[in-house]
Structure formats: C-alpha cells, structure tokens
Protein backbone atom coordinates (compact mmCIF):
# COMPACT_ATOMS: atom_id res chain seq x y z
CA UNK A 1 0.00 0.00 0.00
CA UNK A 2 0.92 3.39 -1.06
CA UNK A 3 1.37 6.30 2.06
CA UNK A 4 -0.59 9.49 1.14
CA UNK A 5 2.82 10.90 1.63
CA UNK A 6 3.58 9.32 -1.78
CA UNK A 7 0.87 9.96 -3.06
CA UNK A 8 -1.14 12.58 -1.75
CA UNK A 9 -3.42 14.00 -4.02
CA UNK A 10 -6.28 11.86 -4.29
CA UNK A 11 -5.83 11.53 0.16
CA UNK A 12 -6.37 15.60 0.04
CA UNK A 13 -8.72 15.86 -2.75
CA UNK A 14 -11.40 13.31 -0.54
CA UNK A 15 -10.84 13.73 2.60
CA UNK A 16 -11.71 17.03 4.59
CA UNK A 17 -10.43 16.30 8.17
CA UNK A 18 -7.08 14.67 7.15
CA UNK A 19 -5.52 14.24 10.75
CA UNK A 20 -8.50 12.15 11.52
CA UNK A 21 -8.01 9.89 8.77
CA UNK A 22 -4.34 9.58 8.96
CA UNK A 23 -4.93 8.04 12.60
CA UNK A 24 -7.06 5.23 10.43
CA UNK A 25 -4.51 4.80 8.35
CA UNK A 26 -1.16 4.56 10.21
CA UNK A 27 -1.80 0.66 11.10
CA UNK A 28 -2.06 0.30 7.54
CA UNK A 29 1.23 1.83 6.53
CA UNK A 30 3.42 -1.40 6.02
CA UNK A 31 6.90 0.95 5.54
CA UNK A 32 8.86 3.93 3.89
CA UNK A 33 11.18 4.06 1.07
CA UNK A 34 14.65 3.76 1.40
CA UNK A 35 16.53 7.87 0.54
CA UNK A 36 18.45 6.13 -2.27
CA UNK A 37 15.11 4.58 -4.09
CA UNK A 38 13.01 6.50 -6.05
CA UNK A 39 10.12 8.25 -4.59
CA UNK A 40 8.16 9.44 -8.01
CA UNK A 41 7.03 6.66 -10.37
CA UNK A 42 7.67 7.16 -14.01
CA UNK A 43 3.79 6.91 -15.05
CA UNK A 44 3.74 10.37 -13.68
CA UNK A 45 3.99 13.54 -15.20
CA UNK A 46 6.60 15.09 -12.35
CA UNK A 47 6.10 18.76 -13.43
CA UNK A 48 2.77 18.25 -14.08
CA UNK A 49 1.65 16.78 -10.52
CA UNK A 50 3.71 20.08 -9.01
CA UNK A 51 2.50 22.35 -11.18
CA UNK A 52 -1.08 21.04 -10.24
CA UNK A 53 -0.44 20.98 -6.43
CA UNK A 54 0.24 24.50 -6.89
CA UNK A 55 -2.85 25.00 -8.10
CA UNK A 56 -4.28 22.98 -5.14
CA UNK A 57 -2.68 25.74 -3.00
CA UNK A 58 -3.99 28.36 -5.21
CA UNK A 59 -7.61 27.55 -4.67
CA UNK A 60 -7.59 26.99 -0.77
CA UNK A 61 -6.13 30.82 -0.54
CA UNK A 62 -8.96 32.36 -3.05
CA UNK A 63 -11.64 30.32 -0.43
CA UNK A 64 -12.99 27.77 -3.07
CA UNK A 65 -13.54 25.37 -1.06
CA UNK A 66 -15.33 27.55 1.40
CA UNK A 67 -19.11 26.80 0.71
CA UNK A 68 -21.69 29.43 0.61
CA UNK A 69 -24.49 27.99 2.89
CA UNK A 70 -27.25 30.24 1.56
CA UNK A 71 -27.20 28.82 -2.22
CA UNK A 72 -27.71 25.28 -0.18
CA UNK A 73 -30.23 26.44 1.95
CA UNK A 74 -32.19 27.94 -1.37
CA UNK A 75 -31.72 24.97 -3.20
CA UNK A 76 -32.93 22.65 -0.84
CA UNK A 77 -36.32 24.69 -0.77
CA UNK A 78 -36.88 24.84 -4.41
CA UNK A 79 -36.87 21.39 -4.34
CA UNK A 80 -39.37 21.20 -1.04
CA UNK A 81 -41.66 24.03 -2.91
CA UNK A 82 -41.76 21.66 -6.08
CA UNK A 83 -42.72 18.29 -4.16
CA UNK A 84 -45.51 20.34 -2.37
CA UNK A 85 -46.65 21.83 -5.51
CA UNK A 86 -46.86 18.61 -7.07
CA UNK A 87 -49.44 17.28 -4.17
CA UNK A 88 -51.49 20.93 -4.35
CA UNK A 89 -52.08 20.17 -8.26
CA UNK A 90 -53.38 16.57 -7.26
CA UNK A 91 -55.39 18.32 -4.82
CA UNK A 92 -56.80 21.29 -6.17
CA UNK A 93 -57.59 20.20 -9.94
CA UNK A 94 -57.70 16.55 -9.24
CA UNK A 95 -56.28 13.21 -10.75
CA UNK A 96 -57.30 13.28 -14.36
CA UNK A 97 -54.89 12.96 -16.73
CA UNK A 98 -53.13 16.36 -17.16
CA UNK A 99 -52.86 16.94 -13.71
CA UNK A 100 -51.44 13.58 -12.94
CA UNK A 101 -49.12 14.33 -15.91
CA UNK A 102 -48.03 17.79 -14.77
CA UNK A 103 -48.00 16.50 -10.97
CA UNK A 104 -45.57 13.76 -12.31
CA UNK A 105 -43.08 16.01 -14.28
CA UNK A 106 -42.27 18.17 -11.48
CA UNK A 107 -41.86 15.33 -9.17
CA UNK A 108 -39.62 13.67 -11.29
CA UNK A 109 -37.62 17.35 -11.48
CA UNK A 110 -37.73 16.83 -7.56
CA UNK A 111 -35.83 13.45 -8.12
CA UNK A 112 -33.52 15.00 -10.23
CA UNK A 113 -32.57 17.84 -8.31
CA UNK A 114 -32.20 16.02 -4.85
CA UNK A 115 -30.16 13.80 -6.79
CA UNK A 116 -27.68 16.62 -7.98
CA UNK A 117 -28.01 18.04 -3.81
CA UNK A 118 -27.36 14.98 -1.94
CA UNK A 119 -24.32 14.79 -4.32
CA UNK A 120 -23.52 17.79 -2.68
CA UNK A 121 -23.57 16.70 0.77
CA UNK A 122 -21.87 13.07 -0.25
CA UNK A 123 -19.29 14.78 -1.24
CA UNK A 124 -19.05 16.90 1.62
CA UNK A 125 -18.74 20.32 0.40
CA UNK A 126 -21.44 21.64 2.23
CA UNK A 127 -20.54 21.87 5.40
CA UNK A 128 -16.91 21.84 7.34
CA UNK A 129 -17.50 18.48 9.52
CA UNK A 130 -17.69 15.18 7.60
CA UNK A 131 -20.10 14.30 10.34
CA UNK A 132 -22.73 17.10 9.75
CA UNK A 133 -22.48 16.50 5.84
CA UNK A 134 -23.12 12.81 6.30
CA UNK A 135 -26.17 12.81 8.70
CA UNK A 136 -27.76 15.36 5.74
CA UNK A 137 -26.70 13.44 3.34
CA UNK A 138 -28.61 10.72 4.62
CA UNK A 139 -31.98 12.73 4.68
CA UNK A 140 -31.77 13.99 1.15
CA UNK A 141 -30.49 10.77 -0.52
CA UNK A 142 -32.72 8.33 2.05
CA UNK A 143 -35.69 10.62 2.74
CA UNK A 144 -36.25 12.66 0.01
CA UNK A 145 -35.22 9.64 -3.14
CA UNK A 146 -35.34 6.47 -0.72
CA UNK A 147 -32.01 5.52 -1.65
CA UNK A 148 -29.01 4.76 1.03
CA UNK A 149 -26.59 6.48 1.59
CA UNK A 150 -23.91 4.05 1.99
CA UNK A 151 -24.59 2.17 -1.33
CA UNK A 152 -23.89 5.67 -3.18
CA UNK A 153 -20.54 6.33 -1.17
CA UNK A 154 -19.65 2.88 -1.74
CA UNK A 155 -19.80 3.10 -5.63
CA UNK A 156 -18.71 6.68 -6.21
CA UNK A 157 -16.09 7.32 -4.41
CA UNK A 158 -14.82 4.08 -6.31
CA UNK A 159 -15.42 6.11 -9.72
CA UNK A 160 -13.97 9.12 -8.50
CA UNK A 161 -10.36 7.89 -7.52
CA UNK A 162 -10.22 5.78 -11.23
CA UNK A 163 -12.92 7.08 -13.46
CA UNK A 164 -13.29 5.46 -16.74
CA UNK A 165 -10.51 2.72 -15.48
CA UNK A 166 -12.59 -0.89 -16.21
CA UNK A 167 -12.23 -2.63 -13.02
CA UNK A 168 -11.92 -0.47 -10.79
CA UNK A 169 -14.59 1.86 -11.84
CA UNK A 170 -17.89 0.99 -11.07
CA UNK A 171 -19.35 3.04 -13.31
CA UNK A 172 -18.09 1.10 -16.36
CA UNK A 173 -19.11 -2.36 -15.54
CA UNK A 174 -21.92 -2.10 -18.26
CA UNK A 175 -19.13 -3.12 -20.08
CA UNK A 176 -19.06 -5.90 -21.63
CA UNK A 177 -22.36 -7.31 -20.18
CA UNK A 178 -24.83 -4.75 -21.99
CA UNK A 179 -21.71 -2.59 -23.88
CA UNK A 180 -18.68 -2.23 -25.93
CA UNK A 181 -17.19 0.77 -24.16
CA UNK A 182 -13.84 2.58 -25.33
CA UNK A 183 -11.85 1.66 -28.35
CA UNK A 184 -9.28 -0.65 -26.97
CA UNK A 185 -11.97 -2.47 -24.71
CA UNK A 186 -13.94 -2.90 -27.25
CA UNK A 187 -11.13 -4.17 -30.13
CA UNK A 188 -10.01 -6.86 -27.19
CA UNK A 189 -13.33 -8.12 -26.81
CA UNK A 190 -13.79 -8.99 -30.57
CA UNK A 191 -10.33 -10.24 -30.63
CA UNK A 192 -11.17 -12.65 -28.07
CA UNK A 193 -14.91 -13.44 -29.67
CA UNK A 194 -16.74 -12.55 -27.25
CA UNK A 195 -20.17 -11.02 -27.90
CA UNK A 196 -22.73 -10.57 -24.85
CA UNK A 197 -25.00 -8.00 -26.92
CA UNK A 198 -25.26 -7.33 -30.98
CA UNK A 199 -22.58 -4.39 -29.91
CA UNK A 200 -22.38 -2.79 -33.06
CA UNK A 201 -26.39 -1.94 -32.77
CA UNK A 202 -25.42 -0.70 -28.93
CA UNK A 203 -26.07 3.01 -30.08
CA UNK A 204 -29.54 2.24 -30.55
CA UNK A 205 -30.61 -0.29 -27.88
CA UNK A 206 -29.35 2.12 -25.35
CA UNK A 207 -32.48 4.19 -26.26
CA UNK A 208 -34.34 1.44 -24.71
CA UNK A 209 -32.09 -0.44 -21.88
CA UNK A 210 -30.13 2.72 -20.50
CA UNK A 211 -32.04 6.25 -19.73
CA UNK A 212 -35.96 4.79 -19.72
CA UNK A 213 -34.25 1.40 -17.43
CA UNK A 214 -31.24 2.48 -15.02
CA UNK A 215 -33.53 3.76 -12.13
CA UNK A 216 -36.65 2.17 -12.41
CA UNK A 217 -35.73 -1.49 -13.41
CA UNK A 218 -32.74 -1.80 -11.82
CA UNK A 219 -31.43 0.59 -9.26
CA UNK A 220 -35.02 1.13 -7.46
CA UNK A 221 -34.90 -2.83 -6.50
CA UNK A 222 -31.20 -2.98 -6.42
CA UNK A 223 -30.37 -0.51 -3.20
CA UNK A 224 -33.16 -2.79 -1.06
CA UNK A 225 -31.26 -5.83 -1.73
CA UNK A 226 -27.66 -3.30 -0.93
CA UNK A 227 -29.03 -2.27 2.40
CA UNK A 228 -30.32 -5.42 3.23
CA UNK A 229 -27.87 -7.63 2.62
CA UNK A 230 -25.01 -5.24 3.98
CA UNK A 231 -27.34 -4.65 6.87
CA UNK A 232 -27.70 -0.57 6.73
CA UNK A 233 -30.59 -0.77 8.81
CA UNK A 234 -30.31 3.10 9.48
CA UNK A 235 -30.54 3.95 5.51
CA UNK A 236 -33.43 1.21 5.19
CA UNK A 237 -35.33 3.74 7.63
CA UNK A 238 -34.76 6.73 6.18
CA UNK A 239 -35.75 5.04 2.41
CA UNK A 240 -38.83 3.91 4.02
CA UNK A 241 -39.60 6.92 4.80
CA UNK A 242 -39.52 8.04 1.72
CA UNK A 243 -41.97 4.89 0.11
CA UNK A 244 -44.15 5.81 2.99
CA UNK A 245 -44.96 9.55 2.95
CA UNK A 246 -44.79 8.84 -0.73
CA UNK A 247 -47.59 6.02 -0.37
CA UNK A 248 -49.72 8.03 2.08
CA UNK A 249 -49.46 11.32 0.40
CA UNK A 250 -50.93 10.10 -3.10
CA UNK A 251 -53.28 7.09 -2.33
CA UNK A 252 -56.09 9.02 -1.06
CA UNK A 253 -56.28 10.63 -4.48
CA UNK A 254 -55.30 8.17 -6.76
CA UNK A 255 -55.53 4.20 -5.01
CA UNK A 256 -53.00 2.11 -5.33
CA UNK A 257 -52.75 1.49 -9.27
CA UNK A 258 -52.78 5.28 -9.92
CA UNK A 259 -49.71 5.79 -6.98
CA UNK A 260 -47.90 2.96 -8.18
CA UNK A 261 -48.37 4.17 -11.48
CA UNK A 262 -47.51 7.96 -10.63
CA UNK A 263 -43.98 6.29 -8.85
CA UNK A 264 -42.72 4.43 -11.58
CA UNK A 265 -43.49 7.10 -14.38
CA UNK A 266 -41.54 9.78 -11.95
CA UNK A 267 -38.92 7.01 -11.45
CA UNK A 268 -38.80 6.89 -15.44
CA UNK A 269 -38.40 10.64 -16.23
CA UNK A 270 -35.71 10.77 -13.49
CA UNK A 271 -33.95 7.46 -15.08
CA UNK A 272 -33.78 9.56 -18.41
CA UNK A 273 -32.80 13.08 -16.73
CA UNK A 274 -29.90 10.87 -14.47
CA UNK A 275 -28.43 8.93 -17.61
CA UNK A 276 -28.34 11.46 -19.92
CA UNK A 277 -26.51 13.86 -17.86
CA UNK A 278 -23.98 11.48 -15.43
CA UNK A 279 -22.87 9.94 -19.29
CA UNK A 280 -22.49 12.46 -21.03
CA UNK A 281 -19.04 13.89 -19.40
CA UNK A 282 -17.76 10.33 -19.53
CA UNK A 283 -18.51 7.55 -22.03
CA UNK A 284 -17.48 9.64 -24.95
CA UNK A 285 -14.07 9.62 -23.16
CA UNK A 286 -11.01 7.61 -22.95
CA UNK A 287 -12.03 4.57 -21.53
CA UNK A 288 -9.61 1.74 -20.81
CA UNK A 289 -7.62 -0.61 -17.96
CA UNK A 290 -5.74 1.64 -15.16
CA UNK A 291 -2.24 3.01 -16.20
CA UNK A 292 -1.52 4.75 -13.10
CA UNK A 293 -0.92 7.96 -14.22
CA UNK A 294 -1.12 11.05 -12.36
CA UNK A 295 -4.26 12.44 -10.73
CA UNK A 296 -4.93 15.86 -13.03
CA UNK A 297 -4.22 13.28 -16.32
CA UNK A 298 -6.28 10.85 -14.74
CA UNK A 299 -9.27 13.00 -14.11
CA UNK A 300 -8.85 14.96 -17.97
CA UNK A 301 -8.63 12.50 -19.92
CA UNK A 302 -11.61 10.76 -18.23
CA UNK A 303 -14.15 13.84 -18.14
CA UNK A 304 -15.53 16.64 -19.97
CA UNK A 305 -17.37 20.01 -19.74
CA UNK A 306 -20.25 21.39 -20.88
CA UNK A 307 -20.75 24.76 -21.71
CA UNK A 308 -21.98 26.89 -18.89
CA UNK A 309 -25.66 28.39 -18.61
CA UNK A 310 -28.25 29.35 -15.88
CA UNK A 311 -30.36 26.14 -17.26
CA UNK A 312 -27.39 23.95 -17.90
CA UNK A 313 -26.01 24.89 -14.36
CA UNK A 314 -29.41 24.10 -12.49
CA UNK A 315 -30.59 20.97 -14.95
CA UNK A 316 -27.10 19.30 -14.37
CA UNK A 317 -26.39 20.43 -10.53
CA UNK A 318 -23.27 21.68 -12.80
CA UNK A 319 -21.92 18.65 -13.52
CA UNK A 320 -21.42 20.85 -16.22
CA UNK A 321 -18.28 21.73 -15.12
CA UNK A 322 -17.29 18.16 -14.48
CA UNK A 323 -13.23 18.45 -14.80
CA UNK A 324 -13.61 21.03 -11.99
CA UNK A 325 -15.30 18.55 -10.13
CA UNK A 326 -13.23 15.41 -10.52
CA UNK A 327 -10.13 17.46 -9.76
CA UNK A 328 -11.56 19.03 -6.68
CA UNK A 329 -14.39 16.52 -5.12
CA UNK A 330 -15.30 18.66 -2.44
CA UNK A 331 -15.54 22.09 -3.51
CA UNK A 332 -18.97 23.59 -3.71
CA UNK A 333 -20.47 23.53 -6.90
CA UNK A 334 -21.48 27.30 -7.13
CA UNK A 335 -17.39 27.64 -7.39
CA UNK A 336 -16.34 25.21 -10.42
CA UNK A 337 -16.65 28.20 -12.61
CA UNK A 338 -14.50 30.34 -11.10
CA UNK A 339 -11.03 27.47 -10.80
CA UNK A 340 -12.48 26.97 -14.54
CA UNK A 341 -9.83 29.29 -15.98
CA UNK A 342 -7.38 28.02 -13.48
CA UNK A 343 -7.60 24.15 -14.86
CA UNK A 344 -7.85 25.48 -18.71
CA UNK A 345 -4.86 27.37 -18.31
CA UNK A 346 -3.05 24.40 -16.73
CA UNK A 347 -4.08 22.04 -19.55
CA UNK A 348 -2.94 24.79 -21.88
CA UNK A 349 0.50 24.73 -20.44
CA UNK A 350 0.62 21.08 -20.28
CA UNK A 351 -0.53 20.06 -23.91
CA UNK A 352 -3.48 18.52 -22.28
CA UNK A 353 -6.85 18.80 -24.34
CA UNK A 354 -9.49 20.64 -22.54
CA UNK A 355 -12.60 19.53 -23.76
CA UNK A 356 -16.14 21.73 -23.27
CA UNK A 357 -19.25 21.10 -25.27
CA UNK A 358 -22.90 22.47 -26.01
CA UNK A 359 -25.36 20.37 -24.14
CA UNK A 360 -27.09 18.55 -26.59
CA UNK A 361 -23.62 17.86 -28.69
CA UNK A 362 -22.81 16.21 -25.25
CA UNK A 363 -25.47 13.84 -25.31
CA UNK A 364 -25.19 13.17 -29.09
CA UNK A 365 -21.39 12.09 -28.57
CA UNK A 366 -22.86 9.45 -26.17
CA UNK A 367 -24.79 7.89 -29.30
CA UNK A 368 -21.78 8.70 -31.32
CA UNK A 369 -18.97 6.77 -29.03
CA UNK A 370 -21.24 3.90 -29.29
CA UNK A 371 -22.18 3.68 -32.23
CA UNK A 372 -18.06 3.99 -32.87
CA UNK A 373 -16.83 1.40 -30.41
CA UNK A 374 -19.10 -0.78 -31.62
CA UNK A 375 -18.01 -0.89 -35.28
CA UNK A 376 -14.55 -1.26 -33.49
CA UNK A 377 -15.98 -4.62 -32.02
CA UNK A 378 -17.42 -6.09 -34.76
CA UNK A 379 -14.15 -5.10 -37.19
CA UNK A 380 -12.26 -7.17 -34.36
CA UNK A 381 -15.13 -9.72 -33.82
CA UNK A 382 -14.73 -10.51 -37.70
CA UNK A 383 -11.11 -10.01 -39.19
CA UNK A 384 -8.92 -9.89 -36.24
C-alpha cells in the first residue's frame, strides 16, 4: 500500500479532516522508502503533478472550497416548494390525466434535483464536519429519493479515484455485459470473440435499456437488496420513509394502481434526466484498464465540460463543469466556474486537451462513441 505521503493527491482531494483519517490509516502503513530509491514513479507527469499541487494551493487561498451555505439552503427549498406543488395540483384540480401528468413532471424534477443536492452533501462540500455532511446526506439521498446512503458512497467514491478505469470503476461495468465501451476495450473483446450484446447496434438499444431502465428497473430494487444484505438498517429507515410519505401522500387521491403508477413514471423521467446527464461527461471519453498515471491526467482525460448556462447549471447540478469537479471533489459547486480558468490554463501549459461542449452535442457524442466502439468490435469480432 501506497502512504498518502507518496501519493497525496487523491488523500487531500477526498478527505476534509485529514488528521482524523491519517490516525485510520497509520496501522495500515506497512513501511517507507529507502533515501536512495526512487520516490516518483515514471507513469507520472513530475512537473505536471507540481505544477497542479500548486494549483491545489492556489484555490484553498482564493476560499474555493469555502461553501456558501445560503445557495444550499435555497436549493434545498426549491426542491421542497416543487414536491408540495406537485401534491397541491393533485389536490386542487384533481387526478385526471393532465394533472397527474403535470404533478408527475415536477416530481420527477424533484428526483432530479435532490439527486444533484445529496451529491452535494456526499461529497461533503457543504458543510466543514464530515459528520454534519453525512447525517444530511442521509436525509436527502434516504428521505427525500429512498435511496441509502452508503450504497452511493460505496460506488462513487470508487469512480472518482479511477474514473473510466474498467475494473476499478464501477461506473463502467456495463461493459461488456450490456456494452462495448472505449476503443481498446472494445477491439479486445472482438479479438477474443466474445459477444454478450449485438454491440455494433449498442447506439440504438441504449435508447431502450439505458435512460428509460437504469432507475426504475434496476437501481429502485437494487439498493433494497444493498441495504439489506449489507445490513444498513439506518438507511433502510430513512428510504422507508420516503416509500411511505410517498404512499400516504398520493393514495387518497389516486388508489393504489394510480400511486404505483404515478412512482414508476416519476422514477422513469428521473432514469432519463440521471443517464443522460452522469454519461455524457464520460462515455465519450477515454475509456480503458488503469495506467496509473497522475491524478490531473487521470481525471482529464476521463471527463468533460459542458458549456456553462443558468439552465445547464441548475438541470445538471453543474456537472457541467465536471473536470472542476473530478479534480476538486469537495468544492462547492457554485465555485467550479470560477477554478475553470485556473484548470484550462493548466491544460494549456501542459498540452493537455481541454474539452467543453454544447449540451445537446454532449449527449449526441454518447450515441456517437457507441455507435463507434461498436463498429470497433465487430471489425475485431470478424477479421482480427
């Protein structure tokens, strides 16, 4: 095992109390390197790494990673006022069809944007104690989606420290079950004749198994079997809490088919809003086995941007700016644009392609990498 004082830049960009972690891992430090062996591997760009630690030190001193409480505060309540407004429409005009239509949009919008918040507060960059971040966390993940907590810090702090890295991202394991994902992952697997799915028609049957499936067919069911089994009895609560007020809110007006059926059609339009925007900074990008190289070229070459907007901002929790993120996990969101010109001119100096996008050319190159890796499959699959 590495020491963070090898290799210290994914330790700091997690972790907000460091001392307190250190004391976790000190029994795990097996021993130090001799003075006469090499302390930087040669995977790493040397200059790079300092050059980017410099920018670490940079954005501490401007207060970037100081979170402005009242933008979390406000967000929070847009997303209470739109879950109460989508009971008053119920209410007031009814459950015939446009209402239940209209009612169902804006929850879904509610599932979105507590999605993008309790990102937020997993990430912990809303508040200066870990502890304080993780007990909200818990609320707005368990209470307000009925999801746990510890099944999303389990998988994403995974694709955080080696996104787009197959095995060890868990973000990519789509691949090869359902897809052909990244060119050289996708030439091996024809080499070696293996074909799970008609790959090179993956570009169009992910119109049908990926943004209308991911939340309501699979990851719904999947996070009772997660608690369960890993018994998080805590975040079973709070997500039956959420089934519950959801249940007892909507039955009166609609019985059981029409809330069941008002659930899974919110659980839909969130699949759709969650896919489309979580891929489209990352499967068009380099995709491939780990090379260990250093954290700002593991991080670029994985992620993209999207061009900044008031709508793009708010309808992607600005995942927008989604280098920004991966290179510094726990700054508050309402700062990624201003470290923006920062990281470009970093790249810029380093030869290092920055890569920012309109929004719906960022979903099209989702479509596009498919459709491209696999035609690389099949070309493997039959001459190679």
């Amino acid at each position: 095992m590495r020491s963070p004082r090898e290799d210290p830049d994914p330790f700091i960009a997690f972790h907000l109390d460091k001392a307190l972690v250190r004391k976790y891992m000190n029994p795990l430090l097996i021993g130090e390197l001799a003075p006469d062996q090499p302390s930087f591997e040669p995977s790493k760009n040397k200059k790079l790494v300092e050059d980017f630690r410099e920018l670490r030190a940079t954005v501490e001193k401007m207060g970037l990673l100081q979170p402005n409480h009242a933008f979390f505060i406000l967000y929070l309540c847009h997303i209470l006022v739109l879950d109460v407004a989508a009971w008053l429409i119920i209410w007031y005009f009814g459950a015939s069809l446009v209402p239940f239509l209209f009612s169902a949009v804006l929850l879904g919008t509610v599932q979105a944007q507590a999605g993008w918040l309790q990102h937020d507060f997993g990430h912990l960059s809303v508040f200066s104690k870990s502890r304080w971040n993780h007990w909200v966390h818990k609320f707005v993940i368990g209470h307000l989606k009925g999801a746990p907590a510890s099944w999303w810090n389990h998988l994403h702090f995974q694709h955080h420290a080696k996104p787009n890295c197959f095995r060890k991202d868990p973000d990519v394991n789509m691949h090869p079950l359902f897809f052909a994902l990244g060119k050289t992952l996708s030439v091996e697997l024809g080499v070696q004749k293996k074909k799970f799915m008609p790959y090179n028609h993956q570009h169009k049957y992910f119109f049908i198994i990926g943004p209308p499936a991911l939340v309501p067919l699979y990851f719904q069911w999947y996070v009772f079997y997660f608690a369960v089994q890993r018994k998080q009895w805590a975040d079973l609560a709070w997500m039956l809490s959420f089934y519950i007020r959801f249940f007892l809110t909507y039955l009166p007006f609609l019985g059981v088919k029409g809330t069941l059926g008002l659930h899974m059609l919110v659980r839909f339009i969130e699949s759709n809003w969650f896919v489309w925007v979580t891929q489209m900074n990352h499967i068009p990008m380099h995709i491939d086995y780990d090379k260990n190289v250093d954290w700002f070229s593991t991080q670029l070459q994985a992620t993209c941007n999207v061009h900044q907007s008031l709508f793009n901002d708010w309808f992607s929790g600005h995942l927008n700016f989604q280098i920004e993120h991966h290179l510094f996990p726990t700054m508050p969101r309402h700062n990624y644009w201003k470290v923006a010109p920062l990281v470009k001119s970093l790249c810029a100096k380093h030869g290092i392609e920055y890569q920012c996008k309109p929004l719906l050319t960022a979903f099209a190159d989702i479509v596009h990498s498919l459709k491209d890796s696999g035609e690389l499959w099949l070309d493997a699959y039959l001459h190679k």
